[in-house]
C-alpha atoms as a PDB file:
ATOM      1  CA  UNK A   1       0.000   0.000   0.000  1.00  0.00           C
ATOM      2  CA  UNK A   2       2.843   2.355   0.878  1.00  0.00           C
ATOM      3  CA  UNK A   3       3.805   1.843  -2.970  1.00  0.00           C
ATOM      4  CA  UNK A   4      -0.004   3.075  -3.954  1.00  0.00           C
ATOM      5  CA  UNK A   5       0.670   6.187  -2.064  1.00  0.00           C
ATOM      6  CA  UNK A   6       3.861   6.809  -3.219  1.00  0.00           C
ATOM      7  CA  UNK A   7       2.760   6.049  -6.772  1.00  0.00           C
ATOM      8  CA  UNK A   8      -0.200   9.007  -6.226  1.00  0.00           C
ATOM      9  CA  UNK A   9       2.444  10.869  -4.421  1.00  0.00           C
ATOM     10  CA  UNK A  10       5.070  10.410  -8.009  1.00  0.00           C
ATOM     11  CA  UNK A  11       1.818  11.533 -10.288  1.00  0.00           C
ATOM     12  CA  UNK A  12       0.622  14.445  -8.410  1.00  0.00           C
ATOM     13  CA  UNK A  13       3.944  15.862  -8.123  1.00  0.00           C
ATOM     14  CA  UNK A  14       4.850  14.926 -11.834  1.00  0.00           C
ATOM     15  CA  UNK A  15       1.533  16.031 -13.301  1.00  0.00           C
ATOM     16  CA  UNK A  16       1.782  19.539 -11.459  1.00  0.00           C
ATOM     17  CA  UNK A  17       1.840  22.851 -13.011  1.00  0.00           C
ATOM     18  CA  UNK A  18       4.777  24.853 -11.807  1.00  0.00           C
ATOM     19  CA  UNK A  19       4.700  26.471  -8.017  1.00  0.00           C
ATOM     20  CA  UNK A  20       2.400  23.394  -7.172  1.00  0.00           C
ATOM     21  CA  UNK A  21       4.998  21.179  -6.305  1.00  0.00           C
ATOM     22  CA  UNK A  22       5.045  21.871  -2.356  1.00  0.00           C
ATOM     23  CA  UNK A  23       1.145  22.382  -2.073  1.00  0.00           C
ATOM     24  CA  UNK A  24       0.504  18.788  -3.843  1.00  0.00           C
ATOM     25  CA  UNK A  25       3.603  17.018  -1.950  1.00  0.00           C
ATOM     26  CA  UNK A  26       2.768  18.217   1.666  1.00  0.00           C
ATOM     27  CA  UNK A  27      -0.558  17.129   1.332  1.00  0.00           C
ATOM     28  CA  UNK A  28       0.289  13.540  -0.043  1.00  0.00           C
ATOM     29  CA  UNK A  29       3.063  12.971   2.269  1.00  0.00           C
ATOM     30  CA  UNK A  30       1.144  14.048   5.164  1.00  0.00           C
ATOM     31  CA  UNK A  31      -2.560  12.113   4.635  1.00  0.00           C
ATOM     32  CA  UNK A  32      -1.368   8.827   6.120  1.00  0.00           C
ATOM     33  CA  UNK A  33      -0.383  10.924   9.053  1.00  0.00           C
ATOM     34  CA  UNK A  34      -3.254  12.390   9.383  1.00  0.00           C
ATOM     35  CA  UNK A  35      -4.668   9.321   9.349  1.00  0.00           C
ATOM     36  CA  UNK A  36      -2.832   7.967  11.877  1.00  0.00           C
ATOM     37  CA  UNK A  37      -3.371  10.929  14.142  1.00  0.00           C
ATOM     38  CA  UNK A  38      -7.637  10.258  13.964  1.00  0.00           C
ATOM     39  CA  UNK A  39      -6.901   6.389  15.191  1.00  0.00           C
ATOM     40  CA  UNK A  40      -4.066   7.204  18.006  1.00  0.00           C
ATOM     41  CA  UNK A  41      -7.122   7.431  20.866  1.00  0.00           C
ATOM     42  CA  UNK A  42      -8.289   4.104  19.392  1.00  0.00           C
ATOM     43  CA  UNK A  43     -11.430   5.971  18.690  1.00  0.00           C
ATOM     44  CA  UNK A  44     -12.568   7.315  14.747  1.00  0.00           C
ATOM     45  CA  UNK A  45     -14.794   9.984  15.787  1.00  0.00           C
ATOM     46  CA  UNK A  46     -17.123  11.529  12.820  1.00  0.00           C
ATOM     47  CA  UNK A  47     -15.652  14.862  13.672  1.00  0.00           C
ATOM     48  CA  UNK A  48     -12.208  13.951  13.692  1.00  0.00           C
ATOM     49  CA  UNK A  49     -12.807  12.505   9.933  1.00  0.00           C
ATOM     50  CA  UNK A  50     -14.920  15.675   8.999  1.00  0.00           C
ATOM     51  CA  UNK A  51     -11.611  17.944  10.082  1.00  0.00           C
ATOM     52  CA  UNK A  52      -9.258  15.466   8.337  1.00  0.00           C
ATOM     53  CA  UNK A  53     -10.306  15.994   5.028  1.00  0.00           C
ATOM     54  CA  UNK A  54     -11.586  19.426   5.634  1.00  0.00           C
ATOM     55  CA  UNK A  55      -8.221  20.504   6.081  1.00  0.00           C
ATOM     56  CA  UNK A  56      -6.585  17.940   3.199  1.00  0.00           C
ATOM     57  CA  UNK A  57      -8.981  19.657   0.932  1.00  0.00           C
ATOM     58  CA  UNK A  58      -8.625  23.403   1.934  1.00  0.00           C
ATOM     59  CA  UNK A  59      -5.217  23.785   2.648  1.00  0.00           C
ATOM     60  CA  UNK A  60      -3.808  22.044  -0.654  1.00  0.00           C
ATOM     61  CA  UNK A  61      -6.634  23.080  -2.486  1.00  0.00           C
ATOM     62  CA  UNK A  62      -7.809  19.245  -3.917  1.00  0.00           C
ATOM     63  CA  UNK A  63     -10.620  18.871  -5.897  1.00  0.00           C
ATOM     64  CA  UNK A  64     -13.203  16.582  -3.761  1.00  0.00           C
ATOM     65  CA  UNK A  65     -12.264  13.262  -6.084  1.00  0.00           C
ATOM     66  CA  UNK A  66      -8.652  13.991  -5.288  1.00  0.00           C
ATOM     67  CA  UNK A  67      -9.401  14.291  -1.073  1.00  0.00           C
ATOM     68  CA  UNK A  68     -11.487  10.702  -1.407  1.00  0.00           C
ATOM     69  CA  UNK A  69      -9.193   8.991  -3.773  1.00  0.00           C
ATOM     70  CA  UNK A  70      -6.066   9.950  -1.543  1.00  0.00           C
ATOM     71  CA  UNK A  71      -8.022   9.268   2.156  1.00  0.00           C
ATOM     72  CA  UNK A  72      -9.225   5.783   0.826  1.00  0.00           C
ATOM     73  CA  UNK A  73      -5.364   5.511   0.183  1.00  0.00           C
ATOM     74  CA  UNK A  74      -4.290   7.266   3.515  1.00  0.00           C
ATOM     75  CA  UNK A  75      -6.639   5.580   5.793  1.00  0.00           C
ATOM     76  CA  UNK A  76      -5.330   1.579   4.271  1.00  0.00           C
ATOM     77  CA  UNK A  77      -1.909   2.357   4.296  1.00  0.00           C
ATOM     78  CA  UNK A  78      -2.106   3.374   8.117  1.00  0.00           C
ATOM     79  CA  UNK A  79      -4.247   0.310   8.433  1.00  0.00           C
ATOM     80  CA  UNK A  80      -1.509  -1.429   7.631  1.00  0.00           C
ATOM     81  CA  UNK A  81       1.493   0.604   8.456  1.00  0.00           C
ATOM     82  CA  UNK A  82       3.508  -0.461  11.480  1.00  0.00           C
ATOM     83  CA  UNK A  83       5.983   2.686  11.239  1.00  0.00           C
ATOM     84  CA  UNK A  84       6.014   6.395  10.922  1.00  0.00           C
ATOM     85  CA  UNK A  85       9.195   6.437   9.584  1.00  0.00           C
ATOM     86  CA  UNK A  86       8.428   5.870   5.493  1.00  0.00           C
ATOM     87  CA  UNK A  87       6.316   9.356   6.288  1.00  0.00           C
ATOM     88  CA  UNK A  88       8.470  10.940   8.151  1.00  0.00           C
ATOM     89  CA  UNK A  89      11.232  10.009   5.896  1.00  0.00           C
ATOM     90  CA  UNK A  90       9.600  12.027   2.744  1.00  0.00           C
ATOM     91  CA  UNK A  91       8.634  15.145   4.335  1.00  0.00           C
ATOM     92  CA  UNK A  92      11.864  15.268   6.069  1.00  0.00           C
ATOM     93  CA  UNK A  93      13.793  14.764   2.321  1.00  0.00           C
ATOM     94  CA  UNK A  94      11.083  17.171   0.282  1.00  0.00           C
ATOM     95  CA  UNK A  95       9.935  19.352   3.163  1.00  0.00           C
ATOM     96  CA  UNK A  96      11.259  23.143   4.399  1.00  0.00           C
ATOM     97  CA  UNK A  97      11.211  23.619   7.921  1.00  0.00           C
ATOM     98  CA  UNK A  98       8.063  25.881   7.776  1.00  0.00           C
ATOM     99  CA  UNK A  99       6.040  22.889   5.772  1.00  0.00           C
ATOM    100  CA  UNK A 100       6.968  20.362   8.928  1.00  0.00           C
ATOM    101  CA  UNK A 101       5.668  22.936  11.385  1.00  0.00           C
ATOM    102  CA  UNK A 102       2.466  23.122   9.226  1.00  0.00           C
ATOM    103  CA  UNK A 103       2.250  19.413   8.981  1.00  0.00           C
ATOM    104  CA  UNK A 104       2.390  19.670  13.031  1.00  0.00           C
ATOM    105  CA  UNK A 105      -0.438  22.425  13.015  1.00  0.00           C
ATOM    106  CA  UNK A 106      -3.069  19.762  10.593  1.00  0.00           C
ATOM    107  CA  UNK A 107      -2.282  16.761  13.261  1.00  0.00           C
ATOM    108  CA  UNK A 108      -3.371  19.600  16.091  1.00  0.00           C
ATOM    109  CA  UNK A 109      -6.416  20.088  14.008  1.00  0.00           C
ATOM    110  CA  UNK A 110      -7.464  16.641  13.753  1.00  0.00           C
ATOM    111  CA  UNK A 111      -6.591  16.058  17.329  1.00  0.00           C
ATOM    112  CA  UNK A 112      -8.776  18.309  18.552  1.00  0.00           C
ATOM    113  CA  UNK A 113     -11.383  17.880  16.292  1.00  0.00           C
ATOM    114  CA  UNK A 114     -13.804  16.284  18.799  1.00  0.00           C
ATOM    115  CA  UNK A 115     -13.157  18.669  21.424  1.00  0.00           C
ATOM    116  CA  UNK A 116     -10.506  16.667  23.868  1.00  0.00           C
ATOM    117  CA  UNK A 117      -7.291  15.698  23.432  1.00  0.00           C
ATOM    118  CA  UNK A 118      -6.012  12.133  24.620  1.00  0.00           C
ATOM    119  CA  UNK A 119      -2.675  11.470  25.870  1.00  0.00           C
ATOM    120  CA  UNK A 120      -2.292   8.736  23.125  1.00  0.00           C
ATOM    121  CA  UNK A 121      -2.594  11.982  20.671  1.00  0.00           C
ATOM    122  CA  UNK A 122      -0.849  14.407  22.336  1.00  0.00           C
ATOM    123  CA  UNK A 123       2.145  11.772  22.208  1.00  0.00           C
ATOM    124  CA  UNK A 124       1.918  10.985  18.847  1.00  0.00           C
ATOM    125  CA  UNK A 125       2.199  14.775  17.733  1.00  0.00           C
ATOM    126  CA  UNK A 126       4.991  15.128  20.144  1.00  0.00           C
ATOM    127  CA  UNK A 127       6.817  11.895  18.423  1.00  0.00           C
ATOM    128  CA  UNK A 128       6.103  12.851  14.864  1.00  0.00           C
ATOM    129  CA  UNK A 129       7.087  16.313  15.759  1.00  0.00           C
ATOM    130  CA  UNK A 130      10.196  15.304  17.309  1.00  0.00           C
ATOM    131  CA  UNK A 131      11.066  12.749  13.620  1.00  0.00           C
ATOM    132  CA  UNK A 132      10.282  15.584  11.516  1.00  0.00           C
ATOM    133  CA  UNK A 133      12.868  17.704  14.044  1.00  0.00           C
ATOM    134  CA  UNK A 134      10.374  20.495  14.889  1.00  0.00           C
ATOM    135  CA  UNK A 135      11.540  22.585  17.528  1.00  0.00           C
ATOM    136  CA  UNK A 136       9.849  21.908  20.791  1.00  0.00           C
ATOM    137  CA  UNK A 137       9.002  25.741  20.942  1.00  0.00           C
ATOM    138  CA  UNK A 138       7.228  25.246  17.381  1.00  0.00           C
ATOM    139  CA  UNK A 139       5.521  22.239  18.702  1.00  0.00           C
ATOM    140  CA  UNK A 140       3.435  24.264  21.283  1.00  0.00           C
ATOM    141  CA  UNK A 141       3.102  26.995  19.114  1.00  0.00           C
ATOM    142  CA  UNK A 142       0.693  25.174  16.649  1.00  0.00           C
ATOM    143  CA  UNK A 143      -0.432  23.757  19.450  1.00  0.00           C
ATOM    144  CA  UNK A 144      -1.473  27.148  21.040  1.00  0.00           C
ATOM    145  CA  UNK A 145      -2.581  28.381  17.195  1.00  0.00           C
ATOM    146  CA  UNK A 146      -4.781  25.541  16.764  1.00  0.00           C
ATOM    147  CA  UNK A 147      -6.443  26.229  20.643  1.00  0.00           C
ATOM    148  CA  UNK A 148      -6.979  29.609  19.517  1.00  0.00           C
ATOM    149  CA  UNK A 149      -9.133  28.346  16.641  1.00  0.00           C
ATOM    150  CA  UNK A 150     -11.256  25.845  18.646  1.00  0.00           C
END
């Protein structure tokens, strides 16, 4: 499955106009994350789903086929993931520093999408924060930017 994403991942950046590059690759690379982030309280709560590809779709700018075909994707390949690391990996080799943080910021969004946030999602922010190498101080930041919002 990892190869379906990264296949999606290859086309999207390939078939992108100029400039698009960074909008279409954050997005891709950070889905299964995402993804990840609605299941860490062992709980998929509507909301949390609702945010999820609320923010896919606004903040790359995907048409709504694009948001399902890549959460269908997203939500198999964390299914059947048993590491962060092949995510992790790509935004850390495509990804600027600001991009990382704002990967940080969508997992805070889905997080507290239904209004609480569990330990088991507050660590796995922290640990995908920490294996993207966000500053801690950036960390609570989008943390504190996201509260804002609620």
């Amino acid at each position: 499955m990892l190869r379906a994403i990264q296949k999606f991942f290859r086309n999207q950046v390939n078939s992108a106009e100029p400039g698009r590059h960074d909008e279409h690759s954050l997005h891709l690379a950070t889905a299964a994350l995402l993804f990840e982030m609605q299941r860490a309280d062992f709980e998929e709560h509507e909301d949390e789903r609702v945010v999820l590809e609320r923010v896919l779709q606004e903040t790359f700018s995907l048409s709504a086929e694009e948001t399902r075909e890549l959460a269908q994707l997203a939500r198999q390949e964390a299914e059947e993931s048993v590491s962060l690391h092949a995510f992790t990996s790509l935004i850390n080799q495509r990804f600027s520093p600001g991009e990382k943080v704002r990967v940080v910021e969508m997992l805070w969004q889905v997080a507290f999408a239904d209004g609480r946030i569990d330990r088991y999602e507050e660590a796995l922010v922290r640990k995908i924060a920490e294996l993207l190498y966000v500053p801690h101080r950036d960390f609570i930041r989008a943390r504190h930017r996201v509260q804002e919002r609620q």
